[in-house]
C-alpha atoms as a PDB file:
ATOM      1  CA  UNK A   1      -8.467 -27.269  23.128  1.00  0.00           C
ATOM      2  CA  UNK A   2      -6.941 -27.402  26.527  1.00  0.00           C
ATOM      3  CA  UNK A   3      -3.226 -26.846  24.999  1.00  0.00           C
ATOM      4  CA  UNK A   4      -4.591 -23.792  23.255  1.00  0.00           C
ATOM      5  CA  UNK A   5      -5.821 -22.072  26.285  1.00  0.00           C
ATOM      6  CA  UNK A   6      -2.702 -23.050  27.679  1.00  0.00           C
ATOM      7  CA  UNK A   7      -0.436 -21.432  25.175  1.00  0.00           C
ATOM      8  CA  UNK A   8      -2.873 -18.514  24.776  1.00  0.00           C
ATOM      9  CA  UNK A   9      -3.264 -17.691  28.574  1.00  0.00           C
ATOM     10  CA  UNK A  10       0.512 -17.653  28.735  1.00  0.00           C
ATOM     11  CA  UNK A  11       1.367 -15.883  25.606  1.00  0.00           C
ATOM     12  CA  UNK A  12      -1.151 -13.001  27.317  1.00  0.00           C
ATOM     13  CA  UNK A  13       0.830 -13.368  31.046  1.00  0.00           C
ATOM     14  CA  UNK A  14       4.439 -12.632  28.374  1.00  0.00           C
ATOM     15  CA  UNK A  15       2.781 -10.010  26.892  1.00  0.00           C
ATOM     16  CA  UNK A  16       1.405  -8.726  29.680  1.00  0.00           C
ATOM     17  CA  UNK A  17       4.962  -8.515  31.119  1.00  0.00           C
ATOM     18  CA  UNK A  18       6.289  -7.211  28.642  1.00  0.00           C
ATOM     19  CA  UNK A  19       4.526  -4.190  27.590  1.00  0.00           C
ATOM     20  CA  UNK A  20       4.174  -2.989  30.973  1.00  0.00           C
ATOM     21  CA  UNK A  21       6.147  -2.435  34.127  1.00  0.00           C
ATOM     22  CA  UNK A  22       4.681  -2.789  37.995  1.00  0.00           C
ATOM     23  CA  UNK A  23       3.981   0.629  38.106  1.00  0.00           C
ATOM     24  CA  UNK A  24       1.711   0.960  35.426  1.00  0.00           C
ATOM     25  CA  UNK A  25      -0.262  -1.875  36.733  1.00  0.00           C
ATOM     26  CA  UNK A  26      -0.585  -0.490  39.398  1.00  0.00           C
ATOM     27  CA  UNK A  27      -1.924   3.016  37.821  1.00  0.00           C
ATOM     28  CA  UNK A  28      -3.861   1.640  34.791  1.00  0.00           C
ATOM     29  CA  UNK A  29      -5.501  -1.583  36.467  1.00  0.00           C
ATOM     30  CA  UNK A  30      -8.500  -1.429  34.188  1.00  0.00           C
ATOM     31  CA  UNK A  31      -6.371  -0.642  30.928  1.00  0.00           C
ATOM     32  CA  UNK A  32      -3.807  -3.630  31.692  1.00  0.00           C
ATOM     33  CA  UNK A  33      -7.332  -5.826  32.511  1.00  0.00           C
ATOM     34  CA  UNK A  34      -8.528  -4.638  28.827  1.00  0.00           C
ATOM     35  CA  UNK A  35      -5.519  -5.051  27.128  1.00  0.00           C
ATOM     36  CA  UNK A  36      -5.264  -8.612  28.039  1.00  0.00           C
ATOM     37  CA  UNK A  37      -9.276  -9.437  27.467  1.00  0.00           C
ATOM     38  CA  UNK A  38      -8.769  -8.115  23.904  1.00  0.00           C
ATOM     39  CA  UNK A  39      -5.781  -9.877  23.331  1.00  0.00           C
ATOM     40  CA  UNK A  40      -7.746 -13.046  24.428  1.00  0.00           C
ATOM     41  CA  UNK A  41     -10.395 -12.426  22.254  1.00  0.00           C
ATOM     42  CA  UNK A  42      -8.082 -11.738  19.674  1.00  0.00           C
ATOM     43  CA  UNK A  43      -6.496 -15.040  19.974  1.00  0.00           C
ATOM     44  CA  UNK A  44      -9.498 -17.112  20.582  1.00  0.00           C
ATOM     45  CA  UNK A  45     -11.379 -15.973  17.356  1.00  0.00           C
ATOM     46  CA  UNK A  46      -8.376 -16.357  15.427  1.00  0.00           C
ATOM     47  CA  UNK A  47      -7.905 -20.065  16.536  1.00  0.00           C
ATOM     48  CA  UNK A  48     -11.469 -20.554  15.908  1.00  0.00           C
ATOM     49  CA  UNK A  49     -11.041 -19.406  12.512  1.00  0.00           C
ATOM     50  CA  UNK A  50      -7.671 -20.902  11.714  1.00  0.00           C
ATOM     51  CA  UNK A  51      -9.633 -24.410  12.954  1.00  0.00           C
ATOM     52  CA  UNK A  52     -12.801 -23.732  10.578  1.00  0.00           C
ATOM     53  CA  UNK A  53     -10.236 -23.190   7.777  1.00  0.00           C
ATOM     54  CA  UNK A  54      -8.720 -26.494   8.130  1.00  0.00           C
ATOM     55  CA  UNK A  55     -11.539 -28.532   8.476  1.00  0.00           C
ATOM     56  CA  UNK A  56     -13.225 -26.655   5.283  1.00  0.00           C
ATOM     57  CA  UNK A  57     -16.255 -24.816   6.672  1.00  0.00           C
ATOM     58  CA  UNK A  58     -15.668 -22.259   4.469  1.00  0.00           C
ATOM     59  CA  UNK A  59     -15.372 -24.027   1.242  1.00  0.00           C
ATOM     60  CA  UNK A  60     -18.613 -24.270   0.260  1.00  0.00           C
ATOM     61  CA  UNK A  61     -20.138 -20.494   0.795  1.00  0.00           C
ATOM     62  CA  UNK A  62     -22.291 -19.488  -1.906  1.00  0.00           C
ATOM     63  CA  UNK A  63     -19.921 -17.438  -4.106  1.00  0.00           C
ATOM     64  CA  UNK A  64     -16.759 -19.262  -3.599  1.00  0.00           C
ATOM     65  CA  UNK A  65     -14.118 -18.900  -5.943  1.00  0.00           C
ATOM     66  CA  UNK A  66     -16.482 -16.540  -8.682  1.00  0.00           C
ATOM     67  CA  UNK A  67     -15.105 -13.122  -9.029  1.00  0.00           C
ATOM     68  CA  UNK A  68     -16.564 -10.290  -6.887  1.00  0.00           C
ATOM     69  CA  UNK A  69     -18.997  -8.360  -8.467  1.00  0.00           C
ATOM     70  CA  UNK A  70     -17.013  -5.026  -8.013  1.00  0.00           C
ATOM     71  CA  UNK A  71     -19.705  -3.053 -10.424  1.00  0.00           C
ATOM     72  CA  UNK A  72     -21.598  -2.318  -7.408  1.00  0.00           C
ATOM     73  CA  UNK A  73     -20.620   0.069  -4.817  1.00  0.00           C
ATOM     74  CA  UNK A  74     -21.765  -0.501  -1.281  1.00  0.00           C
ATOM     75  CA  UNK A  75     -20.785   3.135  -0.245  1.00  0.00           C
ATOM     76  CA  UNK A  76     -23.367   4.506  -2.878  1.00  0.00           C
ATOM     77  CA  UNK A  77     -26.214   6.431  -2.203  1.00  0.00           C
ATOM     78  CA  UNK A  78     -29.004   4.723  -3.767  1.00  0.00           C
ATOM     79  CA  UNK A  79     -30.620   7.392  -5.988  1.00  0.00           C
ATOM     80  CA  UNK A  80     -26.793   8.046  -6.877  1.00  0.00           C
ATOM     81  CA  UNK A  81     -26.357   5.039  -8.240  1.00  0.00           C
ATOM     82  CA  UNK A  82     -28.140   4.942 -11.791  1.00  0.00           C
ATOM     83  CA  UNK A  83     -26.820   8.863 -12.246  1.00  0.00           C
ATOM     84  CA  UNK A  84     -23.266   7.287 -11.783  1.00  0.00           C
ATOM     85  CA  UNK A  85     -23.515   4.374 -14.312  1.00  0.00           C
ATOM     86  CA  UNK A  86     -24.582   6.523 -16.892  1.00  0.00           C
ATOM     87  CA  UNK A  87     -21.545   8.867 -16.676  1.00  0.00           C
ATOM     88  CA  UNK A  88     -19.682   5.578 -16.000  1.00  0.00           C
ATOM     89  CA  UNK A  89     -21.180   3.576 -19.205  1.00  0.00           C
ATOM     90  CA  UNK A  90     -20.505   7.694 -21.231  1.00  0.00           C
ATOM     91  CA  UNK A  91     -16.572   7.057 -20.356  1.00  0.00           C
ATOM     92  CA  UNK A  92     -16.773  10.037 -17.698  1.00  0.00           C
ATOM     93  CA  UNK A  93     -13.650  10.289 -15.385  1.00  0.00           C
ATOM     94  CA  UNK A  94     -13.756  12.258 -12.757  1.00  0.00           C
ATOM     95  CA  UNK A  95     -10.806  15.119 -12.422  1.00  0.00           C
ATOM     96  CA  UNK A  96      -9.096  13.512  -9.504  1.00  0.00           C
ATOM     97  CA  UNK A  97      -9.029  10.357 -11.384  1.00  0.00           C
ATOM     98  CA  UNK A  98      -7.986  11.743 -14.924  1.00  0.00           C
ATOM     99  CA  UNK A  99      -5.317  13.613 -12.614  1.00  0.00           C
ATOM    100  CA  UNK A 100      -3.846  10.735 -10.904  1.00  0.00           C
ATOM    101  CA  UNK A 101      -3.529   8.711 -14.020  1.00  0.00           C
ATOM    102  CA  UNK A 102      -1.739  11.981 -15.693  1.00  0.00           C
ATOM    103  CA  UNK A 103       0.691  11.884 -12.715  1.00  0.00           C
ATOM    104  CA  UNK A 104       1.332   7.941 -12.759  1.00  0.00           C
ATOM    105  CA  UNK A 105       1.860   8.065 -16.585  1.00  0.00           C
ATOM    106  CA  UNK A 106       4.643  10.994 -16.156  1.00  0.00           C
ATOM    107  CA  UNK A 107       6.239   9.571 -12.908  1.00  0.00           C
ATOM    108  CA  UNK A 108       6.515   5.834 -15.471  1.00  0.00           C
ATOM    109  CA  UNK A 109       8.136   7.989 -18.218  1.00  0.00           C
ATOM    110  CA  UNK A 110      10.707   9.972 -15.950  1.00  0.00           C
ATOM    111  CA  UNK A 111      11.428   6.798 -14.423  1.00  0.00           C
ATOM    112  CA  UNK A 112      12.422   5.094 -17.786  1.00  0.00           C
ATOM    113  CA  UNK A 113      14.159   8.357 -18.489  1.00  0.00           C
ATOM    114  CA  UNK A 114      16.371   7.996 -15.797  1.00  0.00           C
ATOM    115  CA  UNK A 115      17.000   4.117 -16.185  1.00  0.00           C
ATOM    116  CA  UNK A 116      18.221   5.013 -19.448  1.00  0.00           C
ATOM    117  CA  UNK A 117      20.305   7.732 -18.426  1.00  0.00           C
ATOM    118  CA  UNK A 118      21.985   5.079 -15.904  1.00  0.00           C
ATOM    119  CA  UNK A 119      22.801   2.999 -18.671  1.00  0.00           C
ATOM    120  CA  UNK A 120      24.631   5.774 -21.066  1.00  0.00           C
ATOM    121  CA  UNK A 121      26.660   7.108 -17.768  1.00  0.00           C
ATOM    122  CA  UNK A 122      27.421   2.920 -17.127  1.00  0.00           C
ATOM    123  CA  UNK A 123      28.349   2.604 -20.728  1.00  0.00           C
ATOM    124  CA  UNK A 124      30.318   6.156 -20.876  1.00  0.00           C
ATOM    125  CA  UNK A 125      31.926   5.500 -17.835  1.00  0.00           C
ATOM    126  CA  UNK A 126      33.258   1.621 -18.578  1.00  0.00           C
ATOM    127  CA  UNK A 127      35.348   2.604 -21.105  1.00  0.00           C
ATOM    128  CA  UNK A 128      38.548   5.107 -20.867  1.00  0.00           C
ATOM    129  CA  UNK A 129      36.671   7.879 -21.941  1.00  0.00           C
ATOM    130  CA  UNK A 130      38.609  10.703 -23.485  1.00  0.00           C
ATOM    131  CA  UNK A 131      38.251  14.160 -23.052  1.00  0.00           C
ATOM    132  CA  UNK A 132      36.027  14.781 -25.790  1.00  0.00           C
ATOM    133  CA  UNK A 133      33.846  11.908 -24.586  1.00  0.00           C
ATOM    134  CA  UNK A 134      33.762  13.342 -20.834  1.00  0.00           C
ATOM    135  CA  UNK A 135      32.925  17.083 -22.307  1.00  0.00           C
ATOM    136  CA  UNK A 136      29.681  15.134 -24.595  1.00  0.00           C
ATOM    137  CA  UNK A 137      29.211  13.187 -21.572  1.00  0.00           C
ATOM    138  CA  UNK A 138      29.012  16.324 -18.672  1.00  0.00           C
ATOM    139  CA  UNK A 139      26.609  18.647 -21.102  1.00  0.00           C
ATOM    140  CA  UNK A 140      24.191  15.325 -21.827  1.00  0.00           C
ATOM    141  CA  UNK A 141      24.087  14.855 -17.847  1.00  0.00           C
ATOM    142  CA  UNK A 142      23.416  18.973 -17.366  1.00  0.00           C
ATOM    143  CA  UNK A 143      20.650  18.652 -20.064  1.00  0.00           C
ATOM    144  CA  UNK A 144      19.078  15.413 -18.460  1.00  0.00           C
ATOM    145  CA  UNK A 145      19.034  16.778 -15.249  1.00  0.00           C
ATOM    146  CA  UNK A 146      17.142  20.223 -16.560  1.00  0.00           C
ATOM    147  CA  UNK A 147      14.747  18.102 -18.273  1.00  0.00           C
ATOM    148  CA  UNK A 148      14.472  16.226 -15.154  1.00  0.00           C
ATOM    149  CA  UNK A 149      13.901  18.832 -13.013  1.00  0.00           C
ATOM    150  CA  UNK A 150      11.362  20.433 -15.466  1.00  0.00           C
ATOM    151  CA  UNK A 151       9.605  17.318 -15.311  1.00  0.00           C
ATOM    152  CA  UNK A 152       9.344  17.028 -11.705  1.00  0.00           C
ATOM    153  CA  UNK A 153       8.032  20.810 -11.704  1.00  0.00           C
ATOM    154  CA  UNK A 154       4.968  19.559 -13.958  1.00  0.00           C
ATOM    155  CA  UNK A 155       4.688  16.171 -11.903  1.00  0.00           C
ATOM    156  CA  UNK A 156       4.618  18.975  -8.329  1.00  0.00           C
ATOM    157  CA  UNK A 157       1.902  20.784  -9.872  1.00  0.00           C
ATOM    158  CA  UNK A 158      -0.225  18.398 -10.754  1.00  0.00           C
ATOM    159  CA  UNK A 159      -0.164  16.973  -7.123  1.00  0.00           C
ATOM    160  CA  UNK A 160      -0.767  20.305  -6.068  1.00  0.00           C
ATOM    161  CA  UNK A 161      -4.095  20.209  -7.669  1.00  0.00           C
ATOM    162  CA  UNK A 162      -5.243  17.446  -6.235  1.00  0.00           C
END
């Protein structure tokens, strides 16, 4: 216990040093004499909990390793609750969550639209490619990139509505 508060009181005096200069000291005395009491307390409650860790004080808590029961919402308002398990339990979504799920399911699809584009151009491109091929090759890319850009349009509007 003695090495701790040898390593901690130290580790505050290097801080301490570090993050400020003699002048501010010497203009923010009670800040610099904060600073360093939270840093202590800091330290000390993290050593106390990295030592209850180790020697399993928290391994037998009433709970442990069961999953959380994530059904109820701590947050709630209590006469809100029962009105939001029934929309819950009807398969209601609130807009802003229907929205976001619209917006993740078109940013997954653009994203596998372009990772297949990547592979045509790497394909196209590690051959000799001939004239013709190049021509094919230039109006796909034009085309991918208006349907990209389309895309992205829709995908900017949505978050706009959020």
């Amino acid at each position: 216990m003695n090495k701790d508060w040898h390593e901690n009181n130290s580790r505050k005096q290097n801080i301490a040093e570090k993050i400020s200069d003699k002048s501010w000291r010497e203009d923010f005395p009670f800040e610099m004499q904060r600073t360093l009491r939270l840093i202590g307390q800091h330290d000390l409650v993290g050593s106390l909990m990295k030592k209850a860790v180790e020697q399993g004080e928290f391994d037998h808590l009433e709970g442990a390793g069961k999953p959380l029961d994530l059904d109820i919402n701590p947050f709630e308002q209590g006469d809100l609750h029962m009105a939001n398990k029934i929309l819950k339990d009807a398969g209601y979504v609130p807009y802003w969550i229907q929205l976001y799920k619209e917006i993740d399911t078109l940013r997954a699809n653009l994203n596998k639209e372009v990772e297949y584009f990547k592979k045509y151009t790497q394909v196209v491109l590690s051959e000799k490619p001939g004239s013709w091929t190049i021509n094919r090759y230039e109006r796909k890319k034009k085309e991918f990139c208006n349907e990209i850009r389309d895309r992205l349009e829709e995908i900017s509007k949505k978050n706009i509505g959020l």
